[in-house]
N, C-alpha and C. Protein backbone atom coordinates (compact mmCIF):
# COMPACT_ATOMS: atom_id res chain seq x y z
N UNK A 1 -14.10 -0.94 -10.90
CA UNK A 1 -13.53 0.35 -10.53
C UNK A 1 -14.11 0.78 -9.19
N UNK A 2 -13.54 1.66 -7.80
CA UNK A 2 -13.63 1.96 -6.85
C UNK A 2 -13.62 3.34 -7.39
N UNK A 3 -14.54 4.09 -6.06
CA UNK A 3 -13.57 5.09 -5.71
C UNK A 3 -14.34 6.69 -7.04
N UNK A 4 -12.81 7.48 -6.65
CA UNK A 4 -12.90 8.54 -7.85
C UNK A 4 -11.73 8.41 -8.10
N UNK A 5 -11.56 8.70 -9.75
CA UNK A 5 -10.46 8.34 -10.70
C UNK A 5 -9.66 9.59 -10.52
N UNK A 6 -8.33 9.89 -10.51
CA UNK A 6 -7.13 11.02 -10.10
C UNK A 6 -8.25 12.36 -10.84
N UNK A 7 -8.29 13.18 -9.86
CA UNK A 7 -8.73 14.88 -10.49
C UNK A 7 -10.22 14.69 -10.13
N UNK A 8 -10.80 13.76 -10.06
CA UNK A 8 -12.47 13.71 -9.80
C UNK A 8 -12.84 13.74 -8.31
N UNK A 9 -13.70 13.79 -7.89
CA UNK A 9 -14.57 13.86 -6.62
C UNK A 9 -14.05 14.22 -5.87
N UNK A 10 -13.56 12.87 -4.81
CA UNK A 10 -12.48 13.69 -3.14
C UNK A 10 -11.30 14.48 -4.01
N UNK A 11 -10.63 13.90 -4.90
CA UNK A 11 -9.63 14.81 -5.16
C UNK A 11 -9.45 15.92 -5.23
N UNK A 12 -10.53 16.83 -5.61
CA UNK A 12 -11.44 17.83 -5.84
C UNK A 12 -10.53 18.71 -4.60
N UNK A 13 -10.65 17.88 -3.32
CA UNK A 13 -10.95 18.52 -2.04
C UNK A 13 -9.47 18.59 -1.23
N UNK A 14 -8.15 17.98 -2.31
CA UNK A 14 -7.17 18.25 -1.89
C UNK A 14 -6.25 18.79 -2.97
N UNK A 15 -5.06 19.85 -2.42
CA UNK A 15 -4.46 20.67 -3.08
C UNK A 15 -3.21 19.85 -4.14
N UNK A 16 -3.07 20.96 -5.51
CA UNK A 16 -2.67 19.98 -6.56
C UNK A 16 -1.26 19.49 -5.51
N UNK A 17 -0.71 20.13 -4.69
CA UNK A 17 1.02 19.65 -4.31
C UNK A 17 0.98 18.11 -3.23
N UNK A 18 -0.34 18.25 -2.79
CA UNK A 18 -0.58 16.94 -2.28
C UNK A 18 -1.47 15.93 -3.14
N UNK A 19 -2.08 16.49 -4.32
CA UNK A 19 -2.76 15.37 -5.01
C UNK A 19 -1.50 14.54 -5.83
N UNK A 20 -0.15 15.56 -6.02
CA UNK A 20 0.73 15.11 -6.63
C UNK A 20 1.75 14.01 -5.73
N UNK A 21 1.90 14.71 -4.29
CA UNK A 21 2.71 13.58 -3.78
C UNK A 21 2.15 12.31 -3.47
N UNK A 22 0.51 12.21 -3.39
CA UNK A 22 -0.09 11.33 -3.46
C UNK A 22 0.40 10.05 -4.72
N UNK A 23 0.39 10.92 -5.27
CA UNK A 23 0.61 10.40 -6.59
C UNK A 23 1.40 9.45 -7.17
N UNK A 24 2.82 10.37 -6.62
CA UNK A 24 4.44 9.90 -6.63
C UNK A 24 4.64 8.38 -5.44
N UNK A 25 3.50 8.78 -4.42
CA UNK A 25 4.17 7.75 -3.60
C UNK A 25 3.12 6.02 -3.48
N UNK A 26 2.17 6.29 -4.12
CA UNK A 26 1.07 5.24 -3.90
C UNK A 26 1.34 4.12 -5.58
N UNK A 27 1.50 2.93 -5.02
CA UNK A 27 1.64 2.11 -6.19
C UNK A 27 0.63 0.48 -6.62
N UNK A 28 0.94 0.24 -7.39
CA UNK A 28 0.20 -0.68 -7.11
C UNK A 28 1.07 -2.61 -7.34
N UNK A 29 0.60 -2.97 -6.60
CA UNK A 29 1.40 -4.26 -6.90
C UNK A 29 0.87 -5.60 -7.40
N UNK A 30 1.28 -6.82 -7.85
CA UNK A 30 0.72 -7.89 -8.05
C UNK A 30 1.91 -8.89 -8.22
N UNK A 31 1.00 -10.20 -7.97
CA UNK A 31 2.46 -11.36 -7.62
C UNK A 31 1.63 -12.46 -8.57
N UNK A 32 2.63 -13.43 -8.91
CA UNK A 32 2.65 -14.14 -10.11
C UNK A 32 3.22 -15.26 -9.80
N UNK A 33 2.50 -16.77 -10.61
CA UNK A 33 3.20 -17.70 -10.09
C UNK A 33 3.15 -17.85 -11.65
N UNK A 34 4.51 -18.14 -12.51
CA UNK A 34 4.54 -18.38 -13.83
C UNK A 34 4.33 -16.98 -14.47
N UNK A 35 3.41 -16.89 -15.33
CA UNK A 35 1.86 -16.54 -16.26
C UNK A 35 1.01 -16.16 -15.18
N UNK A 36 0.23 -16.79 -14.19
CA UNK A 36 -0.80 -16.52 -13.86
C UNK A 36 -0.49 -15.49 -12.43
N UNK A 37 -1.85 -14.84 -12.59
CA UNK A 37 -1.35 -13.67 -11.54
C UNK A 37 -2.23 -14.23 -10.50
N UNK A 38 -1.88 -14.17 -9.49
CA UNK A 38 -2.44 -14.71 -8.40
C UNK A 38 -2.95 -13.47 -7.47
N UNK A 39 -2.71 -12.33 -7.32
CA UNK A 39 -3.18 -11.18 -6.13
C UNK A 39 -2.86 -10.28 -6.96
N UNK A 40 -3.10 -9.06 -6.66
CA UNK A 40 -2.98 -7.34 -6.92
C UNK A 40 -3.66 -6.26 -5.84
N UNK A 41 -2.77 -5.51 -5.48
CA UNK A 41 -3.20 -4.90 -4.17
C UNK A 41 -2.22 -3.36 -4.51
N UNK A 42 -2.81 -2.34 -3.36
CA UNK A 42 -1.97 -1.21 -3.60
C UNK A 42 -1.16 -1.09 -2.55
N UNK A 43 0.50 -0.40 -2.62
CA UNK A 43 0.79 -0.54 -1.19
C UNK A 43 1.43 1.14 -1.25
N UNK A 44 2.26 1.70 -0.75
CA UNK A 44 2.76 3.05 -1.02
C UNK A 44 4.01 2.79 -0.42
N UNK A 45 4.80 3.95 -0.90
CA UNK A 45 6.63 3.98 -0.59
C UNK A 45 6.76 5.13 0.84
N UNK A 46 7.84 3.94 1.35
CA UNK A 46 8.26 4.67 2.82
C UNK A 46 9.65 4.24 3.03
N UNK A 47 10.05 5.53 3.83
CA UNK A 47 11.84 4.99 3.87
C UNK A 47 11.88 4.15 5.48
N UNK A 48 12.48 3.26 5.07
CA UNK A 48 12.53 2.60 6.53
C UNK A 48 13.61 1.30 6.37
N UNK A 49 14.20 1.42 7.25
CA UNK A 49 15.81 0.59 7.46
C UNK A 49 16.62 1.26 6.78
N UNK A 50 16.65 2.33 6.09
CA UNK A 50 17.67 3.27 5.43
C UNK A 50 17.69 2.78 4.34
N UNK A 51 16.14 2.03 3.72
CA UNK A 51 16.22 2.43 2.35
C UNK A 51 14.40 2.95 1.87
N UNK A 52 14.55 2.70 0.54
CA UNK A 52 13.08 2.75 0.35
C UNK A 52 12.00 1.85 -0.42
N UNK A 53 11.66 1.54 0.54
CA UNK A 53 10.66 0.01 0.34
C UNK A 53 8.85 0.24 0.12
N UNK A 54 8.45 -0.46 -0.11
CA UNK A 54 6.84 -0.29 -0.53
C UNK A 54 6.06 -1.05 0.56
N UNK A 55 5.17 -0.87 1.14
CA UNK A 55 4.76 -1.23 2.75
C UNK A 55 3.53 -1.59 1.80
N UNK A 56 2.79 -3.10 1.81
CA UNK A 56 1.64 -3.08 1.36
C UNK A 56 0.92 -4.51 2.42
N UNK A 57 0.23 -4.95 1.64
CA UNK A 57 -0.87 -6.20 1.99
C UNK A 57 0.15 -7.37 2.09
N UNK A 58 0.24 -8.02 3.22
CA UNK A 58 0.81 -9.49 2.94
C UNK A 58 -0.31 -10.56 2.23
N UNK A 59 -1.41 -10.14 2.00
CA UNK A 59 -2.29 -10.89 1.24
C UNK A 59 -1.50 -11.10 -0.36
N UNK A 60 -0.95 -10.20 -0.61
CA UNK A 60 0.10 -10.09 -1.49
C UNK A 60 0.75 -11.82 -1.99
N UNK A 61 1.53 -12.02 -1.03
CA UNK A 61 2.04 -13.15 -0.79
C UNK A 61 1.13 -14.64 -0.51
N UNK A 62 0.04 -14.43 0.40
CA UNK A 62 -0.40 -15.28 1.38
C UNK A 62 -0.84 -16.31 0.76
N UNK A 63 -0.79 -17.70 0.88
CA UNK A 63 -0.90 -18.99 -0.09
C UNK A 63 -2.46 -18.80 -0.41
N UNK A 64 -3.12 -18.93 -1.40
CA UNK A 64 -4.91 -18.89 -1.39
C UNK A 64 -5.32 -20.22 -1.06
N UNK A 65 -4.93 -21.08 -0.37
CA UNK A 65 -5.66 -22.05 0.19
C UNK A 65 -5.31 -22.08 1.55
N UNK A 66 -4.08 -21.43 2.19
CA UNK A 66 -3.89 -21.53 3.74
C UNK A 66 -3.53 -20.15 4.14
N UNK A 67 -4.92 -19.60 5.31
CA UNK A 67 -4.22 -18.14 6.17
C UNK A 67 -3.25 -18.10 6.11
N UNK A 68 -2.14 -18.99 6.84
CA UNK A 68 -0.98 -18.78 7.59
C UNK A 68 0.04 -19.25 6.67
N UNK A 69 -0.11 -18.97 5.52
CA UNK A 69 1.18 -19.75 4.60
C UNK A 69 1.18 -18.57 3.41
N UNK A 70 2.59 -18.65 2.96
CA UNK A 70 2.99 -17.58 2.09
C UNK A 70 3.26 -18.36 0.98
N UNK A 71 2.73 -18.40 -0.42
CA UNK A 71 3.66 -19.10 -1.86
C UNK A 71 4.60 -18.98 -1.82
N UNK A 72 5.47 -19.93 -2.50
CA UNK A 72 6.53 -19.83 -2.50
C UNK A 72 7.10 -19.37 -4.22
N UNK A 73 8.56 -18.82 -4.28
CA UNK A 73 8.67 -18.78 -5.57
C UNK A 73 7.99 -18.26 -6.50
N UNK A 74 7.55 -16.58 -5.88
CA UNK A 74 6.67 -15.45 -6.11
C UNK A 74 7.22 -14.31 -6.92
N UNK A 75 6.78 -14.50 -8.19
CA UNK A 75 7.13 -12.86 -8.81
C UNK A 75 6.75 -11.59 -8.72
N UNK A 76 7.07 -11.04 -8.13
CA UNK A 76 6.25 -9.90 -7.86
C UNK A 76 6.83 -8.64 -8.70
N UNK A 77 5.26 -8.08 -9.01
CA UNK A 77 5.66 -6.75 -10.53
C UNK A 77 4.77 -5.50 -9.52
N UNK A 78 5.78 -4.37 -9.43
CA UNK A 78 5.35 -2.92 -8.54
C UNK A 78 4.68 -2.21 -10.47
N UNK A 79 3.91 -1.54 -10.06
CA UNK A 79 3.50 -0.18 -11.19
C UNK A 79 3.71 1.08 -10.11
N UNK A 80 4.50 1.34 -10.68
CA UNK A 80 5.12 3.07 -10.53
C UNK A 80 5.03 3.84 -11.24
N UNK A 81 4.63 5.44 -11.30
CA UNK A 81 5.42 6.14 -12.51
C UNK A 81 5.43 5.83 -13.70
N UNK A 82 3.53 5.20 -14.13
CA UNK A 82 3.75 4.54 -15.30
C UNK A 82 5.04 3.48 -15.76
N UNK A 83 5.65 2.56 -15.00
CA UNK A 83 7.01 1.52 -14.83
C UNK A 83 6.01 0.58 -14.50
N UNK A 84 7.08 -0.63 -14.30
CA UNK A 84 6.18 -1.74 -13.90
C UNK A 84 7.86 -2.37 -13.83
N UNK A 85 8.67 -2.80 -12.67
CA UNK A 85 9.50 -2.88 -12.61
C UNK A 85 9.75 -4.43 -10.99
N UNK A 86 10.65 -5.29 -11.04
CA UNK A 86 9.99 -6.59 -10.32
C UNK A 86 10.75 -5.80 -8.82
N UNK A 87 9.53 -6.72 -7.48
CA UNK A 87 9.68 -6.41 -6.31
C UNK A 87 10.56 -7.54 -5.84
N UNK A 88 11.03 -7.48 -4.50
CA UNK A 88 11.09 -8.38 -3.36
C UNK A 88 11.03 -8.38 -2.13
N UNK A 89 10.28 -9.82 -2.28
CA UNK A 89 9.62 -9.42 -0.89
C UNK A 89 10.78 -9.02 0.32
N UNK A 90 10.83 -8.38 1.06
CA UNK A 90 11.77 -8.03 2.65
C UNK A 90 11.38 -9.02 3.86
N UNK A 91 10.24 -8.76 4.04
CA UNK A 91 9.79 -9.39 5.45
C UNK A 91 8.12 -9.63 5.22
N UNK A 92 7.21 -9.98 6.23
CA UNK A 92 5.69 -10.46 6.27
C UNK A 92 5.37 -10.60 7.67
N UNK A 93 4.13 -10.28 7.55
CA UNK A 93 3.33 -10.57 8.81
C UNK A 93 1.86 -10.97 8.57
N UNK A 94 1.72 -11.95 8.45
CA UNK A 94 0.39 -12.74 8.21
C UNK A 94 -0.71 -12.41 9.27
N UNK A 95 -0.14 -12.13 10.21
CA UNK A 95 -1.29 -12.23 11.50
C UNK A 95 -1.53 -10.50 11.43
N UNK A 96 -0.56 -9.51 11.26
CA UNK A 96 -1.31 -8.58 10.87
C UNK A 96 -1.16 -8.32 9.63
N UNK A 97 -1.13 -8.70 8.43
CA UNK A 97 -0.85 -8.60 7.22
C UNK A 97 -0.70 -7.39 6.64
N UNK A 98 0.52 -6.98 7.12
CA UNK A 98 1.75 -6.49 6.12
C UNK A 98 3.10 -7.29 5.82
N UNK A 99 3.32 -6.55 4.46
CA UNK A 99 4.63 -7.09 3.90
C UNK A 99 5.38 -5.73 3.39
N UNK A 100 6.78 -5.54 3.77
CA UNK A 100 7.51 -4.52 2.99
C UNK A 100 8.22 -5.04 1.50
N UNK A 101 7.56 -4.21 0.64
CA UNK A 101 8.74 -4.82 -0.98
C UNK A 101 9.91 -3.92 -1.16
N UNK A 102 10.73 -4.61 -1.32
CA UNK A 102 11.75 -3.87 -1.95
C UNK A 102 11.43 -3.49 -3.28
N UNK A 103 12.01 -2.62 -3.82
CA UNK A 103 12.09 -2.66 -5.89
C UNK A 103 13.83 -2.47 -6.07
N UNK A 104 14.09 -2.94 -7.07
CA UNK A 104 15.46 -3.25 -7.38
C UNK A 104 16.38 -1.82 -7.81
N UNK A 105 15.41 -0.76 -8.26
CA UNK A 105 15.86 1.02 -8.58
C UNK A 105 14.46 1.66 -8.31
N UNK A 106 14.43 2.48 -7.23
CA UNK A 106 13.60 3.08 -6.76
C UNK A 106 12.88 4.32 -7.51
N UNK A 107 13.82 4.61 -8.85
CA UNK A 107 13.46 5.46 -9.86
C UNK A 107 12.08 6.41 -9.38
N UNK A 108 13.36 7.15 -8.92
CA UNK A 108 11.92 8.75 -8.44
C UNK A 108 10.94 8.10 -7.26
N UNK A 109 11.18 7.19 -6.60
CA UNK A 109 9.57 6.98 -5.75
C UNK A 109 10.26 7.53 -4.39
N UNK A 110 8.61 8.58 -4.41
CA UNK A 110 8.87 9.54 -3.32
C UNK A 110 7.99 9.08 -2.13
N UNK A 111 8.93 8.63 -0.77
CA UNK A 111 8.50 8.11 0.12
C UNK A 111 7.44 9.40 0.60
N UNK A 112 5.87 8.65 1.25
CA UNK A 112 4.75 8.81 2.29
C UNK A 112 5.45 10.06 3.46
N UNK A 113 4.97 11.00 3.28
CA UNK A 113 5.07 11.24 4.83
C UNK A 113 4.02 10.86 5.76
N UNK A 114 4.33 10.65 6.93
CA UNK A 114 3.67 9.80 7.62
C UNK A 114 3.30 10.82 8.75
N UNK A 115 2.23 10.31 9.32
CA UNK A 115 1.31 11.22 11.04
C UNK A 115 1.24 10.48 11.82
N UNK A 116 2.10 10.37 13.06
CA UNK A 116 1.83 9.58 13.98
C UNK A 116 0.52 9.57 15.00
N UNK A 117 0.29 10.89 14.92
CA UNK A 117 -0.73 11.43 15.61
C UNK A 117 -2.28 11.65 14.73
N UNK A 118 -2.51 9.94 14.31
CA UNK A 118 -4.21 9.97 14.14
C UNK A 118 -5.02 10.91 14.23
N UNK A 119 -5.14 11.10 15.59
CA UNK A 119 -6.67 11.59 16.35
C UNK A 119 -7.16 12.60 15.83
N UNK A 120 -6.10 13.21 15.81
CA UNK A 120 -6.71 15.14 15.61
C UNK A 120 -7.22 15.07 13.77
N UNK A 121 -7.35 14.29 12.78
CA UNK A 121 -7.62 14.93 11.76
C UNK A 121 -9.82 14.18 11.28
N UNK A 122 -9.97 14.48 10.49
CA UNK A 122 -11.40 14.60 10.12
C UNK A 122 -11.58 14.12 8.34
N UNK A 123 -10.88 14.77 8.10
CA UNK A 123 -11.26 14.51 6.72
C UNK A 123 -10.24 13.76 6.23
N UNK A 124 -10.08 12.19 5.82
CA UNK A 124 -9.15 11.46 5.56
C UNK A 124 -9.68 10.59 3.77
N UNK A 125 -9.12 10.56 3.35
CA UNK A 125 -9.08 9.79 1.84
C UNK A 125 -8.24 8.55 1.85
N UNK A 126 -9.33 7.10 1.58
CA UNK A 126 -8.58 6.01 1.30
C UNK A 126 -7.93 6.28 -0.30
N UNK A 127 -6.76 5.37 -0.91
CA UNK A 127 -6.12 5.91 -1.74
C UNK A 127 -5.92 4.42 -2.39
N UNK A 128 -6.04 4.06 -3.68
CA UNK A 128 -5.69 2.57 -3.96
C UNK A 128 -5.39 3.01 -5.77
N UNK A 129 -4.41 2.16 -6.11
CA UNK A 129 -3.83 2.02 -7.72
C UNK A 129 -4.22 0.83 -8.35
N UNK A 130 -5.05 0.89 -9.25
CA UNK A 130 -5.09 -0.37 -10.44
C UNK A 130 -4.33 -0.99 -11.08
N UNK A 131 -3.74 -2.23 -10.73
CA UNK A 131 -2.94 -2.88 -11.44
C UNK A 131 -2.86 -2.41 -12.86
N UNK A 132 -3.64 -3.48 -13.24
CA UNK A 132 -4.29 -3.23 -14.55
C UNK A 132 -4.07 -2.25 -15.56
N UNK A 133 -4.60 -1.18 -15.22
CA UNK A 133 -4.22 0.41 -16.06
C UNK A 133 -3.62 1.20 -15.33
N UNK A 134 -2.91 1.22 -14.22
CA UNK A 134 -2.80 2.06 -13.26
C UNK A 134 -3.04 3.33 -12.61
N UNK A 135 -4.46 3.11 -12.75
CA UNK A 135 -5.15 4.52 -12.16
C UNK A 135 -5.12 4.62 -10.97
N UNK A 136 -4.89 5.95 -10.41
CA UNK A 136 -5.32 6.31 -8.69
C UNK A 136 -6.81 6.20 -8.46
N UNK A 137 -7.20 6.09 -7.53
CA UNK A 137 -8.59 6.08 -7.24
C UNK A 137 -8.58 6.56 -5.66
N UNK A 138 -9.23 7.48 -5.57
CA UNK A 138 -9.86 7.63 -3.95
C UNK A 138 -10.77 7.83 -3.72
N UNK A 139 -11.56 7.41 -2.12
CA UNK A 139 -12.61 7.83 -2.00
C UNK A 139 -12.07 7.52 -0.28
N UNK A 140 -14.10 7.91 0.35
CA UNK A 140 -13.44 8.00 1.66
C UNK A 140 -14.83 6.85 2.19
N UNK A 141 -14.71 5.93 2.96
CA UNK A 141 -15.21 5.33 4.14
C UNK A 141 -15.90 3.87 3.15
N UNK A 142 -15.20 3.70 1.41
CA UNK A 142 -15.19 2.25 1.22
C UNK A 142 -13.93 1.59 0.82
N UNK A 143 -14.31 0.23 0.16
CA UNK A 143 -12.89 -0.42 -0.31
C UNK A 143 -12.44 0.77 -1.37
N UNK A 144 -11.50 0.45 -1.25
CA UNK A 144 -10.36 1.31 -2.41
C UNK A 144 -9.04 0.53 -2.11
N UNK A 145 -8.82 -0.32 -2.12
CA UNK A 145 -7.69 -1.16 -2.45
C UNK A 145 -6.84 -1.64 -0.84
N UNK A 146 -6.43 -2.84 -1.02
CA UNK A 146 -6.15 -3.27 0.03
C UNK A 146 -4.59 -3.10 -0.43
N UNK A 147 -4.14 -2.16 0.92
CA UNK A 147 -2.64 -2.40 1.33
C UNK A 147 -2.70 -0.90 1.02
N UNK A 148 -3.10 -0.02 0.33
CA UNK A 148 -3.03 1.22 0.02
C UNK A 148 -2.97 2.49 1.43
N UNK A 149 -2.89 3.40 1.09
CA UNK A 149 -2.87 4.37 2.42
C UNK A 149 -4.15 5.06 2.59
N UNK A 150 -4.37 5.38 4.21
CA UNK A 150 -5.56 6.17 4.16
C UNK A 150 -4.57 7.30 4.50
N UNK A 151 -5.18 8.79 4.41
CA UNK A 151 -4.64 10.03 4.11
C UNK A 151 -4.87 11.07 4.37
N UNK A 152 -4.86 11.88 5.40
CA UNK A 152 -5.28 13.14 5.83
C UNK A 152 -5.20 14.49 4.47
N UNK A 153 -6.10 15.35 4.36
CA UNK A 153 -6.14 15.95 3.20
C UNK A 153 -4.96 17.28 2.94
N UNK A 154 -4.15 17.08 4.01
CA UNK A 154 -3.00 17.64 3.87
C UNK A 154 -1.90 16.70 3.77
N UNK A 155 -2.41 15.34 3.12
CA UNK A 155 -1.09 14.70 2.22
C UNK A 155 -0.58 13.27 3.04
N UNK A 156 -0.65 13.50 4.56
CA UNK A 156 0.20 12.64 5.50
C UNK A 156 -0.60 10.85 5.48
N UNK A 157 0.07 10.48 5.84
CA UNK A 157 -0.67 8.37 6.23
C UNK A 157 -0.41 8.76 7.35
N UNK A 158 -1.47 8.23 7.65
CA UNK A 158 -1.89 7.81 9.15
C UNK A 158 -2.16 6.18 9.23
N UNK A 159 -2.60 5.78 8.18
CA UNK A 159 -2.72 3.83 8.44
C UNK A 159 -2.77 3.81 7.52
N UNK A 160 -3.12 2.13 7.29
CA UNK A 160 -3.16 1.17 5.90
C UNK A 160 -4.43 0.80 6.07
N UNK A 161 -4.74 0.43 4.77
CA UNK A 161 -6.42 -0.33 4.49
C UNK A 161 -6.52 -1.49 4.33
N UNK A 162 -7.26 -2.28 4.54
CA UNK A 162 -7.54 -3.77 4.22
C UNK A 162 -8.90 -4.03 3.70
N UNK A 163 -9.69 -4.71 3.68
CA UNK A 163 -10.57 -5.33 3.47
C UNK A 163 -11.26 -6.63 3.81
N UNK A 164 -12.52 -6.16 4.66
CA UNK A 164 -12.67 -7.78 5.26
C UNK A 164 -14.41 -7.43 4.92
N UNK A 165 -14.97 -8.57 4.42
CA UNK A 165 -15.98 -9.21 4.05
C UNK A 165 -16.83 -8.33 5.31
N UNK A 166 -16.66 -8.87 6.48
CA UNK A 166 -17.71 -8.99 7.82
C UNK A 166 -17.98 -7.52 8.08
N UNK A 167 -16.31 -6.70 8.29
CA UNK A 167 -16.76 -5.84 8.72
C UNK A 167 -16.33 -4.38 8.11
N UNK A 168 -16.01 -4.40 6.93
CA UNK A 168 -16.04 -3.71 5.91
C UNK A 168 -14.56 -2.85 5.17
N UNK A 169 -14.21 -1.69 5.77
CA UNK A 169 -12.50 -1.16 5.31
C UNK A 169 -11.86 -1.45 6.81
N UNK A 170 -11.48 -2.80 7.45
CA UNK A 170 -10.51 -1.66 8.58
C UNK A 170 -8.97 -1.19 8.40
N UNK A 171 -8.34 -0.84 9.37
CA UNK A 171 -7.40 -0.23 9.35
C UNK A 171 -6.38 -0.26 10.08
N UNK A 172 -4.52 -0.25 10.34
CA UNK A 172 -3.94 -0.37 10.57
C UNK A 172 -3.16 0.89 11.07
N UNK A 173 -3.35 1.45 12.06
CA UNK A 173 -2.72 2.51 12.22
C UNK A 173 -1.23 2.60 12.50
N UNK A 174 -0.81 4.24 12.21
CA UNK A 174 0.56 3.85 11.82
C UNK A 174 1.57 3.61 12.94
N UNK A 175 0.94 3.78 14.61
CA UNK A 175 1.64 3.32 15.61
C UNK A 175 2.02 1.85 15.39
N UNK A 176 0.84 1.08 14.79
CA UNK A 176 0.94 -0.15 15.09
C UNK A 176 2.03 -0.52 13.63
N UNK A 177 2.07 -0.11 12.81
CA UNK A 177 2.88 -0.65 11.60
C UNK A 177 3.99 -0.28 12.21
N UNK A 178 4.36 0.84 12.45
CA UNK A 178 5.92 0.81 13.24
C UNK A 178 6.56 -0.04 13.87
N UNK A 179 5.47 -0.42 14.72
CA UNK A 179 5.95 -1.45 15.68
C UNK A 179 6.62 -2.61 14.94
N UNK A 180 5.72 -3.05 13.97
CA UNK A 180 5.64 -4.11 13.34
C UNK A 180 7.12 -4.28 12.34
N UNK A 181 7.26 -3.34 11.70
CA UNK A 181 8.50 -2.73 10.99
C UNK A 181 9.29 -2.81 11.84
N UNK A 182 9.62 -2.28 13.36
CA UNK A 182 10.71 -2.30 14.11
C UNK A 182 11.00 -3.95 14.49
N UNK A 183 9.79 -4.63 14.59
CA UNK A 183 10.59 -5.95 14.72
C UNK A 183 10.52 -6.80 13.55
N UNK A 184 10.41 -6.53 12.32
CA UNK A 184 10.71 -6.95 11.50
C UNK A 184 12.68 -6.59 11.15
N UNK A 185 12.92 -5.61 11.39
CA UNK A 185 14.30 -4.19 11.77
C UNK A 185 15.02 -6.03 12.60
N UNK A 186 14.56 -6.13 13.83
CA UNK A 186 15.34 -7.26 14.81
C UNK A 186 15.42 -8.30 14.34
N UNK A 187 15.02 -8.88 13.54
CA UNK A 187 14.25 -10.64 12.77
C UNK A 187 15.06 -10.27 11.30
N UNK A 188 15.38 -11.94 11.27
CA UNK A 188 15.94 -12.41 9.68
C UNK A 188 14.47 -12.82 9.22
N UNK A 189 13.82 -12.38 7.29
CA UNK A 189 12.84 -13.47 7.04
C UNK A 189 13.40 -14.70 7.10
């Protein structure tokens, strides 16, 4: 377990209408080859290409014996809304690792509002969902789930989280995921 569990600690420190959209929009995912589960990561819902897709970790995907290679013939199961309902994958980016999922009925998932403008905020909450039981968990400046959103305490993403061994949570800000999304927008997978 990471973090503080939904209603405990940082949560404390943001209001119930944003602890709720938090809520609605942060999920958690995991991919499957057969039976066996191979990854679980959190990613959150955003509307983008005119629909609404789940922006998470391409670690998600990424083969566990090669960086640069994705499994093939991947099941992937979203937890929503207490649901657990199958993804697909849209597009990937290994080199900065994101992947957008589709879900097949979006049932109630209320897309992220998003802050383009980083700089100005202070008090931000990483945000990550447990496969497993699907609890929220936040906290601020450790792991709390890779692919999940970090979060200004008035509700908005500003980036994504990852996790790296060396140098501890970094982060993906949301200039740069745009980008990334827009040429994913130009490109067939």
């Amino acid at each position: 377990s990471f973090g503080y569990a939904f209603g405990q600690g940082i949560w404390r420190g943001l209001s119930k209408k944003v602890s709720s959209s938090i809520r609605c929009n942060v999920v958690a995912l995991a991919s499957f080859n057969g039976e066996s589960r191979l990854f679980a990561c959190t990613g959150f819902v955003i509307k983008w290409n005119r629909s609404t897709i789940i922006l998470t970790s391409a670690s998600l995907v990424r083969s566990s014996g090669y960086e640069n290679k994705i499994e093939e013939n991947l099941r992937i199961e979203v937890y929503a809304n207490e649901r657990c309902t199958q993804g697909t994958l849209q597009h990937y980016s290994l080199h900065y690792n994101v992947a957008p999922v589709g879900v097949k009925d979006d049932y109630a998932l209320l897309p992220a509002k998003i802050q383009l403008d980083h700089h100005m905020f202070y008090k931000v909450a990483a945000v990550g969902r447990c496969f497993e039981s699907g609890k929220l968990m936040a906290a601020n400046g450790v792991l709390i789930g890779i692919g999940g959103p970090l979060v200004t305490f008035d509700g908005k993403v500003i980036s994504m989280n990852f996790y790296d061994k060396k140098i501890g949570t970094p982060f993906l800000v949301w200039d740069d995921i745009h980008n990334i999304l827009a040429h994913f927008k130009d490109t067939v997978k």
